[in-house]
C-alpha atoms as a PDB file:
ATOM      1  CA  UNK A   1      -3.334  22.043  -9.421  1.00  0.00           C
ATOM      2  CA  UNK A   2      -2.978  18.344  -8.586  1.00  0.00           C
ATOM      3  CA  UNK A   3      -5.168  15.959  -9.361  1.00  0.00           C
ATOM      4  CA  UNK A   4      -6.125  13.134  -6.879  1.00  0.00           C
ATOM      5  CA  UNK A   5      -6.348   8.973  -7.605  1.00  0.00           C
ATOM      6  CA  UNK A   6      -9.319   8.596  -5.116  1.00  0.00           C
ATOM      7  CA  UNK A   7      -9.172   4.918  -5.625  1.00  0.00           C
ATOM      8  CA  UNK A   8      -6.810   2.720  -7.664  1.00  0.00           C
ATOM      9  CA  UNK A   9      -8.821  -0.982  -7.456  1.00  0.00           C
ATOM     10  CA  UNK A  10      -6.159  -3.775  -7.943  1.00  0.00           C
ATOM     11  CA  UNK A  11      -7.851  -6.940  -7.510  1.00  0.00           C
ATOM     12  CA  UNK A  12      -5.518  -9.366  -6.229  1.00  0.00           C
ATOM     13  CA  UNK A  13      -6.667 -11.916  -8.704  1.00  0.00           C
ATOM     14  CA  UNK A  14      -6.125  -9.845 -11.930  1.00  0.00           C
ATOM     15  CA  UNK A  15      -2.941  -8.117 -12.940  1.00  0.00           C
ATOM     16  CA  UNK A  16      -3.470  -4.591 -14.507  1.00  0.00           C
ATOM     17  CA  UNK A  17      -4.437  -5.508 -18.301  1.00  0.00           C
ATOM     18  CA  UNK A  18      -4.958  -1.650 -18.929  1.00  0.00           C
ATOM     19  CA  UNK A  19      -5.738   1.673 -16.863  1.00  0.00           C
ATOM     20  CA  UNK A  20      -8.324   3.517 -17.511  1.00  0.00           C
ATOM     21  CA  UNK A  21      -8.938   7.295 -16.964  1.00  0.00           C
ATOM     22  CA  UNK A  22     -12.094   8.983 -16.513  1.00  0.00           C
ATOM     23  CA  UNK A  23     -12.097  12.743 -15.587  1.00  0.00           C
ATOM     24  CA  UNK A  24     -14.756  13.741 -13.386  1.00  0.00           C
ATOM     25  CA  UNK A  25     -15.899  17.130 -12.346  1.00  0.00           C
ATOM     26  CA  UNK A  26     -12.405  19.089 -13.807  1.00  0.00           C
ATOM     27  CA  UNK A  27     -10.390  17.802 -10.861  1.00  0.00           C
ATOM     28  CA  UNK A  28     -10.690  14.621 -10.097  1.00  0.00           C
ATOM     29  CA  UNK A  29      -8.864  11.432 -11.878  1.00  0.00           C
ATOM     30  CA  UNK A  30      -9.855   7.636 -10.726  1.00  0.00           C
ATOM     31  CA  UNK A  31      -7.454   5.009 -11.613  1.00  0.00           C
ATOM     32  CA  UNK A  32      -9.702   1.970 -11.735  1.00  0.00           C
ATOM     33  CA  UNK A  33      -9.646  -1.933 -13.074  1.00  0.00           C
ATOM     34  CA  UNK A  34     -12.749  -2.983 -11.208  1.00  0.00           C
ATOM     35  CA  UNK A  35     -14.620  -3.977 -14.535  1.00  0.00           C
ATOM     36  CA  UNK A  36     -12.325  -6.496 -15.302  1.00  0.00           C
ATOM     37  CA  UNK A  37     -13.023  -9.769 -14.910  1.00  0.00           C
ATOM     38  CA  UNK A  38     -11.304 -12.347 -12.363  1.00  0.00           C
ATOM     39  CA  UNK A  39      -8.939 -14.232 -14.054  1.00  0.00           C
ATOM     40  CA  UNK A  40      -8.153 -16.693 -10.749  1.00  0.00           C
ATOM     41  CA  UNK A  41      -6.605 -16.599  -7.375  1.00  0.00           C
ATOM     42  CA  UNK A  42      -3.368 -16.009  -6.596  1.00  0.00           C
ATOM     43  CA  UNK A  43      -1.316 -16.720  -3.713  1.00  0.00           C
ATOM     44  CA  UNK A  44       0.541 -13.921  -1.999  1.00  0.00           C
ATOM     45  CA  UNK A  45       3.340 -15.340   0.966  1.00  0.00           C
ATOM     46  CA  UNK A  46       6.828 -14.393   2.382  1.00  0.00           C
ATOM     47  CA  UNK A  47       7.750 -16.626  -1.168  1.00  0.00           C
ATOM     48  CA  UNK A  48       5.250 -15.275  -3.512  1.00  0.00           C
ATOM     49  CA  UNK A  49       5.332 -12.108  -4.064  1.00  0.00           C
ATOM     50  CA  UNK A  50       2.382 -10.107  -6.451  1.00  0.00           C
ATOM     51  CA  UNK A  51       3.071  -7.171  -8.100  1.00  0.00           C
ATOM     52  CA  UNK A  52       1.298  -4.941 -10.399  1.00  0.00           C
ATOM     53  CA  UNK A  53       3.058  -2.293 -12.781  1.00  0.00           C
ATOM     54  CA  UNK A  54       0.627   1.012 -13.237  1.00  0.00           C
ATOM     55  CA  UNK A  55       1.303   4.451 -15.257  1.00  0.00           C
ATOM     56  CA  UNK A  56       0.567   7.572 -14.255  1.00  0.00           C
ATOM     57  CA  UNK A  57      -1.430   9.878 -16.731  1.00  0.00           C
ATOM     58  CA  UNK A  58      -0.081  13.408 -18.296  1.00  0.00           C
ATOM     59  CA  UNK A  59      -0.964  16.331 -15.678  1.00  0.00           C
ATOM     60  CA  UNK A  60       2.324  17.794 -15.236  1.00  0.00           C
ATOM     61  CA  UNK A  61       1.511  19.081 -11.104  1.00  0.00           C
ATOM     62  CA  UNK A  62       1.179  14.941 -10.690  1.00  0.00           C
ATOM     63  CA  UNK A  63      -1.544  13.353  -8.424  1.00  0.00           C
ATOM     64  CA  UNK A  64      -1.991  12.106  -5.170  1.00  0.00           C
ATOM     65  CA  UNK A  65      -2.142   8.480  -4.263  1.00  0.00           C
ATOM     66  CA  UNK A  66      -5.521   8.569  -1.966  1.00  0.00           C
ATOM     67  CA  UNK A  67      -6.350   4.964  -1.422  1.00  0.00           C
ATOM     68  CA  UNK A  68      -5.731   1.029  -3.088  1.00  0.00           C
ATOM     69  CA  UNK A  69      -8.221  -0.875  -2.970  1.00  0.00           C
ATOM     70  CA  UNK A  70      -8.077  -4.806  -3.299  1.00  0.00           C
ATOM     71  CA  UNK A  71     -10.122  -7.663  -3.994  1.00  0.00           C
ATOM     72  CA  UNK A  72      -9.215 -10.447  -1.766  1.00  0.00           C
ATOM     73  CA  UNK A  73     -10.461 -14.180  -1.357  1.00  0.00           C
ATOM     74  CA  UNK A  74     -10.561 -16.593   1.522  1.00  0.00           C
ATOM     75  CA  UNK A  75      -7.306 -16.751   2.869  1.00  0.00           C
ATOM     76  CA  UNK A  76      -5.778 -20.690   3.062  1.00  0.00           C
ATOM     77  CA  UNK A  77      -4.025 -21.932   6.377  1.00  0.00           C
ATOM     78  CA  UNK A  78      -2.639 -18.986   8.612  1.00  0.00           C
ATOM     79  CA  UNK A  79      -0.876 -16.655   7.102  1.00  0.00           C
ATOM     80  CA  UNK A  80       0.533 -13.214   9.062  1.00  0.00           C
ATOM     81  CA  UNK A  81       1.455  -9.724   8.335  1.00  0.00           C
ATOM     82  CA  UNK A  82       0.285  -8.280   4.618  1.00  0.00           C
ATOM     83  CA  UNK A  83       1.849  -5.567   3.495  1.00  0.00           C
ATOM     84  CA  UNK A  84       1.315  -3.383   0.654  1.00  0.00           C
ATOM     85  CA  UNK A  85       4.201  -1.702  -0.566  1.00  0.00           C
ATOM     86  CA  UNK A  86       4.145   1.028  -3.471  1.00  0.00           C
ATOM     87  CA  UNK A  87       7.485   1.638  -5.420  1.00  0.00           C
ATOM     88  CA  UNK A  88       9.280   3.506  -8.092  1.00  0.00           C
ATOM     89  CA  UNK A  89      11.472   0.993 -10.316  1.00  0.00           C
ATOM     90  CA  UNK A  90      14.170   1.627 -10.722  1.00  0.00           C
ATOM     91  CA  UNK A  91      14.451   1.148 -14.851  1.00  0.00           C
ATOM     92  CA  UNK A  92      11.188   1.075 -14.947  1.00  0.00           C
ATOM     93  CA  UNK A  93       8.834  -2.165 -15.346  1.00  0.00           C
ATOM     94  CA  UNK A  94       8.964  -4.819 -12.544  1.00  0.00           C
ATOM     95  CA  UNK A  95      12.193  -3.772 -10.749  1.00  0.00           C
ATOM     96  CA  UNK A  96      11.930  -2.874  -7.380  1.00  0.00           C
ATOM     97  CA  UNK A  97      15.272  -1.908  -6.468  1.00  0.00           C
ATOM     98  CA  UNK A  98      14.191   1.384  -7.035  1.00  0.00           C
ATOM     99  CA  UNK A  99      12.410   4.014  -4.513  1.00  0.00           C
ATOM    100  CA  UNK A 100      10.415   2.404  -1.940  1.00  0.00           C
ATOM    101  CA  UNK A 101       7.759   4.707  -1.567  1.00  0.00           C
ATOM    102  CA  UNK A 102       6.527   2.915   1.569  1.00  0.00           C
ATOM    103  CA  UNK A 103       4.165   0.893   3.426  1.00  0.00           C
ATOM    104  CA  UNK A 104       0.598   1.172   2.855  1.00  0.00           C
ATOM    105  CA  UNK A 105      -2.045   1.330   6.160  1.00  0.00           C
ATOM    106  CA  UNK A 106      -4.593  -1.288   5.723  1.00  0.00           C
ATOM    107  CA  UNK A 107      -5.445  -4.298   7.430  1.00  0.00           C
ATOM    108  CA  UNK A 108      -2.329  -7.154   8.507  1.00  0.00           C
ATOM    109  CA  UNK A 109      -4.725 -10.079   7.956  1.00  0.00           C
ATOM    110  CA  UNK A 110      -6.987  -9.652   4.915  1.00  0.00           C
ATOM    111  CA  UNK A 111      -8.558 -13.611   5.906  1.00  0.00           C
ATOM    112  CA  UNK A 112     -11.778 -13.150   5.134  1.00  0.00           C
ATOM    113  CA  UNK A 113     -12.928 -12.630   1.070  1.00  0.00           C
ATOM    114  CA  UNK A 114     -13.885  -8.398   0.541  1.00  0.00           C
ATOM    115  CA  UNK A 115     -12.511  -5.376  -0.399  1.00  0.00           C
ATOM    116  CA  UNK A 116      -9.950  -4.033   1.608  1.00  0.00           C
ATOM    117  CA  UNK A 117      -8.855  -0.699   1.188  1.00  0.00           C
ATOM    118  CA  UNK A 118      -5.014   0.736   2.141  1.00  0.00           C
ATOM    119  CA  UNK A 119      -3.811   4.009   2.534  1.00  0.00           C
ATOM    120  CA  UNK A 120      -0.322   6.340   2.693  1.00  0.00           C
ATOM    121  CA  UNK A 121       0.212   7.708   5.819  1.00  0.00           C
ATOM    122  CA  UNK A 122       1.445  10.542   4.721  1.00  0.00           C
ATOM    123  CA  UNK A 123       0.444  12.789   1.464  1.00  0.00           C
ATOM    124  CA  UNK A 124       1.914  10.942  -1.382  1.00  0.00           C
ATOM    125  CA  UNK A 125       2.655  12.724  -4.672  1.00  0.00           C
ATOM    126  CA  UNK A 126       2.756  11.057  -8.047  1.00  0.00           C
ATOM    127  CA  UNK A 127       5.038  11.866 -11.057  1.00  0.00           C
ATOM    128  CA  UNK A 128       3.163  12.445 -14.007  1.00  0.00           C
ATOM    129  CA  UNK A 129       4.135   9.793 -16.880  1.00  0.00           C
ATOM    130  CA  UNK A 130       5.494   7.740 -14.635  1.00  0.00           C
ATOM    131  CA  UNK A 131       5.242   3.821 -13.822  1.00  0.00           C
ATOM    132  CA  UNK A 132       4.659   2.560 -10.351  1.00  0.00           C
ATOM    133  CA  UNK A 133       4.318  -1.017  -8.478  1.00  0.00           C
ATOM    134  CA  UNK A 134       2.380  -1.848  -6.024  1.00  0.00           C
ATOM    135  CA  UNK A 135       3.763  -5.212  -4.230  1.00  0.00           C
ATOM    136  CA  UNK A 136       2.140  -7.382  -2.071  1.00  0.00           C
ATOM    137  CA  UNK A 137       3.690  -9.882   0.835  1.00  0.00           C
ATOM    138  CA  UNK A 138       3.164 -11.306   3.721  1.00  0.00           C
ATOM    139  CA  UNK A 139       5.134 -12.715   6.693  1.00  0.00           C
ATOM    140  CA  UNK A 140       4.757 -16.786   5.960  1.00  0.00           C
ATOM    141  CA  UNK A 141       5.655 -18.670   3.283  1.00  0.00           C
ATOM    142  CA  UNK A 142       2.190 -20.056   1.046  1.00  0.00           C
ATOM    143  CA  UNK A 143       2.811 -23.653   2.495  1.00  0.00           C
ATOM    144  CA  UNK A 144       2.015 -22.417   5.657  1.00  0.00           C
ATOM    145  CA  UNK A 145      -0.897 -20.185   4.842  1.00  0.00           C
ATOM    146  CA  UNK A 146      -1.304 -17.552   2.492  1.00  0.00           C
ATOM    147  CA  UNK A 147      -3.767 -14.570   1.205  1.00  0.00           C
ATOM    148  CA  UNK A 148      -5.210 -14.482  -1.886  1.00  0.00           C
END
């Protein structure tokens, strides 16, 4: 039986400082960092990459990626086409020359400060025990606007 990650909450401003499980009702697992504080703004452009390294837990039929959602600020100047990307290092940690998993669904211009939620297109499995990025871009460099 899989299990599902109904909502894995990156906020933009905080990297991952741990994951946290909670099982609810025998078949559900959330993935969640909401309760973490802020620790700032940062800016995501064509030159500034974010990424943030997660872990899979232990249930050997994997889970399935439902939904990320993220915290987002005020964008600055005008910046273009966000993307969310989720990938499978390669050695593991922040390596992305591994699997790209693909793009997430989700809104192109995140401008406005809220929570903004992207999703697979497709079903998207999870290996158990297994770490994953999820990368954020955008199409203009942060001197000429960016998202944060």
């Amino acid at each position: 039986m899989k299990k599902t990650i109904i909502s894995g909450v990156i906020t933009i401003a905080v990297v991952l400082l741990s994951s946290q499980f909670v099982q609810a009702q025998g078949t559900m697992t959330y993935l969640s960092n909401v309760d973490q504080a802020s620790a700032g703004s940062l800016a995501v452009g064509s030159d500034s990459w974010l990424a943030t390294l997660f872990t899979t837990g232990t249930n050997v039929s994997g889970y399935t990626l439902d939904s990320i959602e993220l915290g987002m600020a005020d964008a600055s100047g005008s910046p273009n086409d966000f993307m969310v990307t989720l990938y499978k290092p390669h050695t593991g940690g922040f390596d992305i020359r591994g699997s790209d998993l693909g793009t997430l669904d989700g809104s192109l211009n995140p401008t406005t400060a809220g929570i903004y939620t992207y999703t697979p297109d497709s079903s998207l499995t999870l290996s158990a025990n297994t770490q994953y990025l999820i990368v954020l871009t955008a199409g203009t460099t942060v001197a000429n606007g960016a998202y944060d």
